[in-house]
PDB file of N, CA and C in Angstrom:
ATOM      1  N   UNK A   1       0.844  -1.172   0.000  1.00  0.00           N
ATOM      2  CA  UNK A   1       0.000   0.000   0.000  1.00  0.00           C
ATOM      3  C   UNK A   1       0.892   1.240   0.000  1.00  0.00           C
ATOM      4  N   UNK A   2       0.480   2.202  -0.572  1.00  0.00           N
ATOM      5  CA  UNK A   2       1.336   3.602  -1.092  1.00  0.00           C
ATOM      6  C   UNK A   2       0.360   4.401   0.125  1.00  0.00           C
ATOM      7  N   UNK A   3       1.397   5.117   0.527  1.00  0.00           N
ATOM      8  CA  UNK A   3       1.039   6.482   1.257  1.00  0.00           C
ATOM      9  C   UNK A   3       0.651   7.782   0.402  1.00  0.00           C
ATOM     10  N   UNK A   4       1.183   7.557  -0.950  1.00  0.00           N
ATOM     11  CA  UNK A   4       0.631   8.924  -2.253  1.00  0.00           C
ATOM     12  C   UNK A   4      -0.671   8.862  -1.871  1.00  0.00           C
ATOM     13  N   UNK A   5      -1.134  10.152  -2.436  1.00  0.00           N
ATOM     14  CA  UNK A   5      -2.063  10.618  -3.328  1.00  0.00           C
ATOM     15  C   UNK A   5      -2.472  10.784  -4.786  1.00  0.00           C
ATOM     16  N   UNK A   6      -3.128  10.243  -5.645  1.00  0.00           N
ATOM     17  CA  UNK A   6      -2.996   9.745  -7.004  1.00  0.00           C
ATOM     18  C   UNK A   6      -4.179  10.624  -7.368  1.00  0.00           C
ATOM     19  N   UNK A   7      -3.611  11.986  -8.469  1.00  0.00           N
ATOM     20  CA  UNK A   7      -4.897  12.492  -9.103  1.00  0.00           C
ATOM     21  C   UNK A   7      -5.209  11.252 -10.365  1.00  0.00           C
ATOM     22  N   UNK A   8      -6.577  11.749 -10.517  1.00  0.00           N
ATOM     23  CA  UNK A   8      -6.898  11.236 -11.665  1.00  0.00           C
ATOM     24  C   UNK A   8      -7.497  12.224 -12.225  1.00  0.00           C
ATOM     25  N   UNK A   9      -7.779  12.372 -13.238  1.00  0.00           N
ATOM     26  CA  UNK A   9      -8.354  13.303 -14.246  1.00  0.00           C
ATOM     27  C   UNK A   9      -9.244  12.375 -15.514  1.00  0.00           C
ATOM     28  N   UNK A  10     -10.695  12.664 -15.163  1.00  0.00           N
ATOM     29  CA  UNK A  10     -11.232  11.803 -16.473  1.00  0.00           C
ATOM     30  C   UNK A  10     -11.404  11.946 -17.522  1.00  0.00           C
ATOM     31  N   UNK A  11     -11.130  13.584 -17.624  1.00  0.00           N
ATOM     32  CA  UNK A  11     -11.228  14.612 -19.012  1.00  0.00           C
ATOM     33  C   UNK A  11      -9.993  14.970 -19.688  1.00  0.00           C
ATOM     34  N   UNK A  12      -8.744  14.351 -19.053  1.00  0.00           N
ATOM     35  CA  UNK A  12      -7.716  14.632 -19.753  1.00  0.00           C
ATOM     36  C   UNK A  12      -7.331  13.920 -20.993  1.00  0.00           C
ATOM     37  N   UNK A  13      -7.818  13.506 -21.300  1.00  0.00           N
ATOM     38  CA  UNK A  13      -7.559  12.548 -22.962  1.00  0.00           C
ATOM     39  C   UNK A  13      -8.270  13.309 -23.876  1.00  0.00           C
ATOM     40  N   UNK A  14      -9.721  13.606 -23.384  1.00  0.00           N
ATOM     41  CA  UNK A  14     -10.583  14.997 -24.371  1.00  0.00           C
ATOM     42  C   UNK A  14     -10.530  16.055 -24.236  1.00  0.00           C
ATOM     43  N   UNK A  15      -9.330  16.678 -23.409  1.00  0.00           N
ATOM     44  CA  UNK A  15      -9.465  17.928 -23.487  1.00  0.00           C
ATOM     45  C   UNK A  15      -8.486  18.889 -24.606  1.00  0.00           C
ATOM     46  N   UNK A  16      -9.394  19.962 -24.805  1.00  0.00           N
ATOM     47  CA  UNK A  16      -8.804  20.794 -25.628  1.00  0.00           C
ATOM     48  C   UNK A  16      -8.351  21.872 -25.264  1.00  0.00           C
ATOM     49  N   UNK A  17      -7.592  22.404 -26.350  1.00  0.00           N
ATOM     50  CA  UNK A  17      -7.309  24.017 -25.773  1.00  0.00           C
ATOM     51  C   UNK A  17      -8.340  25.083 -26.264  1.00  0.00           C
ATOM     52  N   UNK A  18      -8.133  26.231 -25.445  1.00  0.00           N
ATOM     53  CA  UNK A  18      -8.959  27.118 -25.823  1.00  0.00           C
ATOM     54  C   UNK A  18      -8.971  27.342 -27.629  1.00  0.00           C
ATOM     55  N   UNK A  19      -7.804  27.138 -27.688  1.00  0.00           N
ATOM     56  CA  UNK A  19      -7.515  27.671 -29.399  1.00  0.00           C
ATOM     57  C   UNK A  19      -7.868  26.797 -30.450  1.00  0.00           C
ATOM     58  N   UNK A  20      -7.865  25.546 -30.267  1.00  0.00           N
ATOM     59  CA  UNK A  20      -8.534  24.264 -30.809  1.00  0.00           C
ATOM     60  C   UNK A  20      -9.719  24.697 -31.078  1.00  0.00           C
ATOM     61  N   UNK A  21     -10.574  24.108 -29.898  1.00  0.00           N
ATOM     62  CA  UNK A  21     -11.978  24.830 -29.602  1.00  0.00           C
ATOM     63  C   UNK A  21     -12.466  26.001 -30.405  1.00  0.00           C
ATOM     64  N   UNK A  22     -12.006  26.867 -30.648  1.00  0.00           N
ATOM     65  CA  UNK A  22     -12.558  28.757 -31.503  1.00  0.00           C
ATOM     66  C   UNK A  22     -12.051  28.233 -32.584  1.00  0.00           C
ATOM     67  N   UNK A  23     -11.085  27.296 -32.935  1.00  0.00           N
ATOM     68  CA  UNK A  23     -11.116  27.281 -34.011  1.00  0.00           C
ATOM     69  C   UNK A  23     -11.668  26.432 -35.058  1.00  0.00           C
ATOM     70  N   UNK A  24     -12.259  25.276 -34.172  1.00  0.00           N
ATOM     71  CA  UNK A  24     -13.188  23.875 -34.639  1.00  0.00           C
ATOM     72  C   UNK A  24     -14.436  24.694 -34.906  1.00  0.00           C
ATOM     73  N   UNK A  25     -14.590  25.597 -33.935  1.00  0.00           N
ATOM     74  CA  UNK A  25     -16.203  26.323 -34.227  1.00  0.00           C
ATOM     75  C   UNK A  25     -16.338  27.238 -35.298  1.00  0.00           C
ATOM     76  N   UNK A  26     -15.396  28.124 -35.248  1.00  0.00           N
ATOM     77  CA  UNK A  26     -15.162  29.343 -36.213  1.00  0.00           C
ATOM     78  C   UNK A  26     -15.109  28.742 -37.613  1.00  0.00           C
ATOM     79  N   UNK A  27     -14.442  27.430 -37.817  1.00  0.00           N
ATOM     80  CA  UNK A  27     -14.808  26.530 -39.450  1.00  0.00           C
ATOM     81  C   UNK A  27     -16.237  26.370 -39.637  1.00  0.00           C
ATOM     82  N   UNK A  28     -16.916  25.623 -38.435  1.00  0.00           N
ATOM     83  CA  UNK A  28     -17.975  25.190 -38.588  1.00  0.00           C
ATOM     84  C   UNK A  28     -19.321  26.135 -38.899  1.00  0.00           C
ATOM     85  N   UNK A  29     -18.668  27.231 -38.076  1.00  0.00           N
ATOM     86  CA  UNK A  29     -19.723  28.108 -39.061  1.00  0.00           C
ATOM     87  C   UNK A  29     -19.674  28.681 -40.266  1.00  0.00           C
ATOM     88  N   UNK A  30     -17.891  28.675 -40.517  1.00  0.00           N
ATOM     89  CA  UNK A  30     -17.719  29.118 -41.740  1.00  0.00           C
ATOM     90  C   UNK A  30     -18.378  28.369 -42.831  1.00  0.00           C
ATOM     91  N   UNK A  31     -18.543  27.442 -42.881  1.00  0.00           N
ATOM     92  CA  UNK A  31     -18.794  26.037 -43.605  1.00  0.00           C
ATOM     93  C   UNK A  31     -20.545  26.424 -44.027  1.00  0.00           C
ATOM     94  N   UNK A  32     -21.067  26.575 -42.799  1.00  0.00           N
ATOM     95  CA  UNK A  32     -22.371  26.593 -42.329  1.00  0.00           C
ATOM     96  C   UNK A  32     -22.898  28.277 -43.687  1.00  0.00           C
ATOM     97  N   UNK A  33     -21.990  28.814 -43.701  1.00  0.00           N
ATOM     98  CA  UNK A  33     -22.350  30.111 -44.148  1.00  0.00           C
ATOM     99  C   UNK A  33     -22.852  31.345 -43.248  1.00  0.00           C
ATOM    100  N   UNK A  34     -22.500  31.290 -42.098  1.00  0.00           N
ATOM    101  CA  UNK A  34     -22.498  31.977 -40.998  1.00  0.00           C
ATOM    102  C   UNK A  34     -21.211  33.368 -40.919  1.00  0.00           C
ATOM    103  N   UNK A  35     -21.328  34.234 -40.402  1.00  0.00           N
ATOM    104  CA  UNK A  35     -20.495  35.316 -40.261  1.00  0.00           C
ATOM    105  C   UNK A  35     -19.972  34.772 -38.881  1.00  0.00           C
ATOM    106  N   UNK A  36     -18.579  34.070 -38.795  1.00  0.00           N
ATOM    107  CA  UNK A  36     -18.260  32.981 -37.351  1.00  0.00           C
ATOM    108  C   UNK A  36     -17.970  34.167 -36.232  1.00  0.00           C
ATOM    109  N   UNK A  37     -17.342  35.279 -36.842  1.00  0.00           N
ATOM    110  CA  UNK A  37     -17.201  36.223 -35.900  1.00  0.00           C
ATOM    111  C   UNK A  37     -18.156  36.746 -34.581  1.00  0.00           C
ATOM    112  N   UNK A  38     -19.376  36.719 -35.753  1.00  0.00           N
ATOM    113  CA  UNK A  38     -20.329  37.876 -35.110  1.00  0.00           C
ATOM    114  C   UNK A  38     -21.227  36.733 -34.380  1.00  0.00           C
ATOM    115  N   UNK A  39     -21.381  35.292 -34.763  1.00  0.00           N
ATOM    116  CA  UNK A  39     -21.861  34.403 -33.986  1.00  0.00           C
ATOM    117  C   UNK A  39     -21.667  33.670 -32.993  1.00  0.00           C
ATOM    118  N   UNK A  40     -19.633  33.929 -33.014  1.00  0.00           N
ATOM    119  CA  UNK A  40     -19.446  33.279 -31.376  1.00  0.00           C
ATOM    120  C   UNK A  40     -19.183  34.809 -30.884  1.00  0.00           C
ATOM    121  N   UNK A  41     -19.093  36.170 -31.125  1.00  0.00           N
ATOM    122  CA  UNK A  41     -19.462  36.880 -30.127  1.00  0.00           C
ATOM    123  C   UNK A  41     -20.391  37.440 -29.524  1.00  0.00           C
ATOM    124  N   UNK A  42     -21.640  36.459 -30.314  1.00  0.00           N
ATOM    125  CA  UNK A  42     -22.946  36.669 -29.950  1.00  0.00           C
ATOM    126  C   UNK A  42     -23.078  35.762 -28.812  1.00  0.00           C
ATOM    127  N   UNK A  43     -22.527  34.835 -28.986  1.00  0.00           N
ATOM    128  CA  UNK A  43     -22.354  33.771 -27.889  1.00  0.00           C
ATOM    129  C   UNK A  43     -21.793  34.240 -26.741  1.00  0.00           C
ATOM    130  N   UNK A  44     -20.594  34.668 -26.969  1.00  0.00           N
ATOM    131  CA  UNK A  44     -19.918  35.373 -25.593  1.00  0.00           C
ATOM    132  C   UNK A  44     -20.805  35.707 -24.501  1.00  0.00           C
ATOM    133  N   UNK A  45     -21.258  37.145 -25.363  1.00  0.00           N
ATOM    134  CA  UNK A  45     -21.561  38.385 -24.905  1.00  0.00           C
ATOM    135  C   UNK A  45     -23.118  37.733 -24.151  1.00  0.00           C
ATOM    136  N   UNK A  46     -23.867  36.697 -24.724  1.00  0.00           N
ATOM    137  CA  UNK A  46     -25.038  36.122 -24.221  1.00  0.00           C
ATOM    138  C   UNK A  46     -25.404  34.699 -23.214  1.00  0.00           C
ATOM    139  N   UNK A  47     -24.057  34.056 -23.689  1.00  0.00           N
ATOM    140  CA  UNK A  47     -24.057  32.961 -23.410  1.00  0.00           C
ATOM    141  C   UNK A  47     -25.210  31.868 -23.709  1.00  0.00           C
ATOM    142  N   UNK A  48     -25.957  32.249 -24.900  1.00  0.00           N
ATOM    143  CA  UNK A  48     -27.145  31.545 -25.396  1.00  0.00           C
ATOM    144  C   UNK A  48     -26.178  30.604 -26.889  1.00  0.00           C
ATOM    145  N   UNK A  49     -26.495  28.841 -26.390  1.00  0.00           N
ATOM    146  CA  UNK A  49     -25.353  28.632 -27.550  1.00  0.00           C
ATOM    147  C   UNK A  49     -26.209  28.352 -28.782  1.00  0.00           C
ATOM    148  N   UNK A  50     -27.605  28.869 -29.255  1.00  0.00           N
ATOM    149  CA  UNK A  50     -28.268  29.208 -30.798  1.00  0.00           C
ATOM    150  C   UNK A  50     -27.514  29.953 -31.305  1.00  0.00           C
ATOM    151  N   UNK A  51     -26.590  30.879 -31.087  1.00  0.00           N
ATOM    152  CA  UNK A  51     -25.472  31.503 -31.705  1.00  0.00           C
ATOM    153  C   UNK A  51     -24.698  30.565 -32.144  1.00  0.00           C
ATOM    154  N   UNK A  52     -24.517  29.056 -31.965  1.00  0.00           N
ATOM    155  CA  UNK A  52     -23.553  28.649 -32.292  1.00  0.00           C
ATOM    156  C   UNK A  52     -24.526  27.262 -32.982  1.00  0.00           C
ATOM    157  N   UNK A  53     -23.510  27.014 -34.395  1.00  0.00           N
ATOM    158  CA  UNK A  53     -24.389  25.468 -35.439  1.00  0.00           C
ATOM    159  C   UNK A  53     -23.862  24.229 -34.466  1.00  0.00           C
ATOM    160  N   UNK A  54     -25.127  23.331 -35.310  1.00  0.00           N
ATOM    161  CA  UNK A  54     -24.783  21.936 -33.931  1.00  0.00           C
ATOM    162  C   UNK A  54     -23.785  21.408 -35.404  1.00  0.00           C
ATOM    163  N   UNK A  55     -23.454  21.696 -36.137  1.00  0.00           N
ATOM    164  CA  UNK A  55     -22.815  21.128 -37.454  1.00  0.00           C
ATOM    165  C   UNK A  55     -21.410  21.055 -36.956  1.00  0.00           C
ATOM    166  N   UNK A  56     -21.033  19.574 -37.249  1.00  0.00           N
ATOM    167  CA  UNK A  56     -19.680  19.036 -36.789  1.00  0.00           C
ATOM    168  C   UNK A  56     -19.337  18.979 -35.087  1.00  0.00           C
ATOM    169  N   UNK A  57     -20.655  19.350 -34.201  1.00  0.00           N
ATOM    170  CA  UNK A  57     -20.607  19.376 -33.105  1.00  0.00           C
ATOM    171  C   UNK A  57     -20.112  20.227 -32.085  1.00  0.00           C
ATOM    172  N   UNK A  58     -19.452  21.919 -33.007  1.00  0.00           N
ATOM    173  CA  UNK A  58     -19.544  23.002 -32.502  1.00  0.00           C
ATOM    174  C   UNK A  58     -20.157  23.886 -31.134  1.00  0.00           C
ATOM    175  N   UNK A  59     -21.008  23.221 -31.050  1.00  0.00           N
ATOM    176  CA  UNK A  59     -22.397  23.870 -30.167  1.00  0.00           C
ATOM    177  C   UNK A  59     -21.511  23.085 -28.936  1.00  0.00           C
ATOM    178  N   UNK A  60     -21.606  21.632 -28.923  1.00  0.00           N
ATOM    179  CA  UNK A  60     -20.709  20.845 -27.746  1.00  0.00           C
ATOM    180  C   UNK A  60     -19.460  21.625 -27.746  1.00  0.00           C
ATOM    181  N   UNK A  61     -18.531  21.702 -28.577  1.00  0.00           N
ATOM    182  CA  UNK A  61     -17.622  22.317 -28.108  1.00  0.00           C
ATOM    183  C   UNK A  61     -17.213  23.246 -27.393  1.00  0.00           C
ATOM    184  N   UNK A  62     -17.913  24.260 -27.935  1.00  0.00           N
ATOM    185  CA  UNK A  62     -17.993  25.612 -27.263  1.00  0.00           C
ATOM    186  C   UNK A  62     -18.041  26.101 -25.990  1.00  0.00           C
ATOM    187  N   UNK A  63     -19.484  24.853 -25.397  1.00  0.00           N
ATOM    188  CA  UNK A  63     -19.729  25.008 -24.064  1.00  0.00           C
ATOM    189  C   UNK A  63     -19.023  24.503 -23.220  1.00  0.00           C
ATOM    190  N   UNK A  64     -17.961  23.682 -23.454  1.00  0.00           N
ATOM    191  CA  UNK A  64     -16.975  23.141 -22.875  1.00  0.00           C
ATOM    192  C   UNK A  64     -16.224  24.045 -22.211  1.00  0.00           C
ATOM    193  N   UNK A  65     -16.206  25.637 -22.872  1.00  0.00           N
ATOM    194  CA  UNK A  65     -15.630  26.402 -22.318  1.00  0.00           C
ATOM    195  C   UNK A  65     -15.971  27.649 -21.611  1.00  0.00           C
ATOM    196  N   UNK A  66     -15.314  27.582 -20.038  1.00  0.00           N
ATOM    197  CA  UNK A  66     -16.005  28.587 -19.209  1.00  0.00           C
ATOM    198  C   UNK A  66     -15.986  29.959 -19.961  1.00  0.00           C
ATOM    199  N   UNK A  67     -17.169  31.028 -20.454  1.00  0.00           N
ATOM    200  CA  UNK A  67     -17.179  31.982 -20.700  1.00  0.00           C
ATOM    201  C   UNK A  67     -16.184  33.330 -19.805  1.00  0.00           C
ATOM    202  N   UNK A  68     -16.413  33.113 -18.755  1.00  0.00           N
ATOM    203  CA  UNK A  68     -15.373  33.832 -18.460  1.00  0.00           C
ATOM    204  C   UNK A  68     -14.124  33.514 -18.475  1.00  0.00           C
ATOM    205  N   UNK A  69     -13.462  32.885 -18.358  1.00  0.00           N
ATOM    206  CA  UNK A  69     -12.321  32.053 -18.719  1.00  0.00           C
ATOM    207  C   UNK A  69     -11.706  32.350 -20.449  1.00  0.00           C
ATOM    208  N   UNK A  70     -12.929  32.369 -20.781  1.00  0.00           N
ATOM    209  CA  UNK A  70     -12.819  32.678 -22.366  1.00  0.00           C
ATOM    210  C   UNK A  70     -12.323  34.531 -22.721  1.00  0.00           C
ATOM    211  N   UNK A  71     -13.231  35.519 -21.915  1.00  0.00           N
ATOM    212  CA  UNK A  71     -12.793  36.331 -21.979  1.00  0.00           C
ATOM    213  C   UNK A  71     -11.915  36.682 -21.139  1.00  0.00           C
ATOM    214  N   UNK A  72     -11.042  36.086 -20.447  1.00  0.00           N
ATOM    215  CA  UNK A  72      -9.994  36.515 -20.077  1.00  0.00           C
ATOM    216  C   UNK A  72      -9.071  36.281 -20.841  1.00  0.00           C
ATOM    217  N   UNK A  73      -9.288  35.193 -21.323  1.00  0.00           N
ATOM    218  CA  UNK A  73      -7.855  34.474 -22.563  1.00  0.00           C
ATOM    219  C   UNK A  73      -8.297  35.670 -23.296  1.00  0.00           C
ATOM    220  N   UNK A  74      -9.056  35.628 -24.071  1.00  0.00           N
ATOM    221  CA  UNK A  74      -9.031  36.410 -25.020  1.00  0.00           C
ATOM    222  C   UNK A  74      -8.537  37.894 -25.026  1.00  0.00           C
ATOM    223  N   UNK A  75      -8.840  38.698 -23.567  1.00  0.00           N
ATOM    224  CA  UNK A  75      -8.052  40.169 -23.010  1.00  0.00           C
ATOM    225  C   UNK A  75      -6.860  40.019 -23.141  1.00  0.00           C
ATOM    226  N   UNK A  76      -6.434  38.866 -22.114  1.00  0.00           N
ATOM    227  CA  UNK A  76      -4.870  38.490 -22.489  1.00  0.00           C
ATOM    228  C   UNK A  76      -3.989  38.293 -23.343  1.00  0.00           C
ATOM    229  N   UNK A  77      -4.633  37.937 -24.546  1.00  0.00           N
ATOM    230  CA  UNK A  77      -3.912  37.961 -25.659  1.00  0.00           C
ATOM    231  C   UNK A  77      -3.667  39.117 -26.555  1.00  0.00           C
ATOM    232  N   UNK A  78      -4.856  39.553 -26.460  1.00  0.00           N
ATOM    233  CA  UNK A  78      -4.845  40.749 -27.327  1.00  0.00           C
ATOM    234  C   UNK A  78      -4.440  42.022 -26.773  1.00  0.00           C
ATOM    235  N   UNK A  79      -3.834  41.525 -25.339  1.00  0.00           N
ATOM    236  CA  UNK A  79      -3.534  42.842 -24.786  1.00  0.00           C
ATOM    237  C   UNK A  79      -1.705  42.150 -24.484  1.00  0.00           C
ATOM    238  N   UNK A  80      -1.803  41.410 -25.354  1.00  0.00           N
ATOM    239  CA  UNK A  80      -0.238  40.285 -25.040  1.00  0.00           C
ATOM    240  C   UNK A  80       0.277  40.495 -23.943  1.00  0.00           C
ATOM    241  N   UNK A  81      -0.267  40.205 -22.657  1.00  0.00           N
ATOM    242  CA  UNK A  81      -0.035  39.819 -21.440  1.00  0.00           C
ATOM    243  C   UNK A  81      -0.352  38.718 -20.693  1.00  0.00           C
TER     244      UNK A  81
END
């Protein structure tokens, strides 16, 4: 018997990065004929995911990711800090 502590993680084999993710979606609407911009920052800004196509499974993706979490990455980058 071990005295450790053993994480496990059940989501680590499916997880993605933020940048994966915006960018699996941002095709999928492109594809879709959607303006991807104005539909995942409709999403953002609402958090309603009908802004986002269930095409290629986008809609799942998306929500995978904490909205705020999202706009912080996103400040952070664009403010390259």
């Amino acid at each position: 018997m071990s005295d450790f502590t053993r994480r496990f993680d059940v989501y680590k084999d499916e997880e993605w990065d933020t940048r994966a993710i915006l960018t699996e979606v941002y095709r999928a609407l492109e594809e879709k004929g959607y303006n991807s911009i104005n539909q995942i920052v409709g999403y953002i800004l609402s958090e309603d995911p009908t802004y986002i196509t269930n095409y290629n499974n986008a809609r799942a993706l998306i929500r995978r990711l904490d909205r705020n979490e999202l706009l912080q990455e996103l400040l952070r980058y664009y403010l390259n800090v």
